[in-house]
Protein backbone atom coordinates (compact mmCIF):
# COMPACT_ATOMS: atom_id res chain seq x y z
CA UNK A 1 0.00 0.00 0.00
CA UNK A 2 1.68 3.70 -0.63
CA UNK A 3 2.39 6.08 1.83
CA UNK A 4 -0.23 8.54 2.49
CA UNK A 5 -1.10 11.30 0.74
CA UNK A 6 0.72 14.73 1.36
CA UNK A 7 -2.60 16.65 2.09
CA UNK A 8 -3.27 14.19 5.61
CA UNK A 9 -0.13 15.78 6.77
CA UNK A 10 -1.32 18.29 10.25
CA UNK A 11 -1.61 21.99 9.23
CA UNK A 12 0.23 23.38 11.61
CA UNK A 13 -0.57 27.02 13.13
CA UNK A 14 2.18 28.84 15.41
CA UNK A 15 1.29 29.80 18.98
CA UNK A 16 0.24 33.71 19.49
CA UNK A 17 3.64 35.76 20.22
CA UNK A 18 2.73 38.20 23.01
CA UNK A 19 3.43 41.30 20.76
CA UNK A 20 1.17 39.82 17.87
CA UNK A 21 -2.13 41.74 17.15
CA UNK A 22 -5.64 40.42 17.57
CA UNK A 23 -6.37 40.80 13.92
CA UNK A 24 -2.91 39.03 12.43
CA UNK A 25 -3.50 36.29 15.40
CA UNK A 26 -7.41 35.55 14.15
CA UNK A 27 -6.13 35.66 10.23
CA UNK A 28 -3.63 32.71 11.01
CA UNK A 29 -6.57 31.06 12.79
CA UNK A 30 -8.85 31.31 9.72
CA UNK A 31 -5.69 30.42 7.28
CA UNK A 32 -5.53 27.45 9.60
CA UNK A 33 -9.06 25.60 9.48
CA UNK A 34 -9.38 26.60 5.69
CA UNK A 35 -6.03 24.33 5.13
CA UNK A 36 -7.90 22.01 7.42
CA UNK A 37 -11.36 22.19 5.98
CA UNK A 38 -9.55 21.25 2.29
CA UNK A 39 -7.76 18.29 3.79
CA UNK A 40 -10.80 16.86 5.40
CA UNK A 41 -12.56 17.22 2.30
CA UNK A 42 -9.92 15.95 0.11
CA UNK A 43 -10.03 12.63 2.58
CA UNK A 44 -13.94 12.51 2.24
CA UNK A 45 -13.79 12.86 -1.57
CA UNK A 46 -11.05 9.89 -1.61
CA UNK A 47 -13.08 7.89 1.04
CA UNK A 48 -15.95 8.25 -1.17
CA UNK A 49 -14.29 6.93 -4.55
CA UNK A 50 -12.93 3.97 -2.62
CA UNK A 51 -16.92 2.95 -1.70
CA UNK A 52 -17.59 3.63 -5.18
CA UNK A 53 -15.13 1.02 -6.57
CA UNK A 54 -14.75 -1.64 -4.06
CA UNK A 55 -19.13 -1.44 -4.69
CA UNK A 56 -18.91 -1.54 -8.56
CA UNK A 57 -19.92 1.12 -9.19
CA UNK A 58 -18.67 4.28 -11.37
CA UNK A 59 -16.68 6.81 -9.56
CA UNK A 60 -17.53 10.22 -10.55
CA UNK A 61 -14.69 13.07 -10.36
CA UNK A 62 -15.43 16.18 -9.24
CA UNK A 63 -14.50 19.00 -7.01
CA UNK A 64 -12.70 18.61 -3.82
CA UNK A 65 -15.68 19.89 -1.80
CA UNK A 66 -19.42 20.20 -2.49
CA UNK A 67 -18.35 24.15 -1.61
CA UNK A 68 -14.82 24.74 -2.98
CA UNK A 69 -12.60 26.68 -0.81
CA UNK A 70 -10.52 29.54 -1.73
């Protein structure tokens, strides 16, 4: 079986620095669960195709996530 894929790798986010701003600290947050939110549905999307082909059936390609994220 091959390694896993790149995008199951942790997103990591840095801790707040104490001279860091509210605003820069909540836009690293938000940078954060958006790389998260693509790897979750990147795993979903590949979960799905395996059902799809160990049941027979015709896997369909599409995007990433029923919503795409930017």
């Amino acid at each position: 079986m091959p390694p896993a894929p790149s995008y199951l790798n942790p997103a990591p986010v840095a801790p707040p620095a104490k001279s860091e701003s509210v605003v820069s600290l909540a836009e690293r947050e938000q940078n954060g669960r958006i790389e998260r939110d693509v790897i979750i549905c990147a795993a979903r999307r590949d979960w799905e195709r395996v059902r799809q082909g160990l049941a027979g059936d015709k896997i369909e390609d599409g995007p990433v996530c029923e919503q795409e994220v930017e």
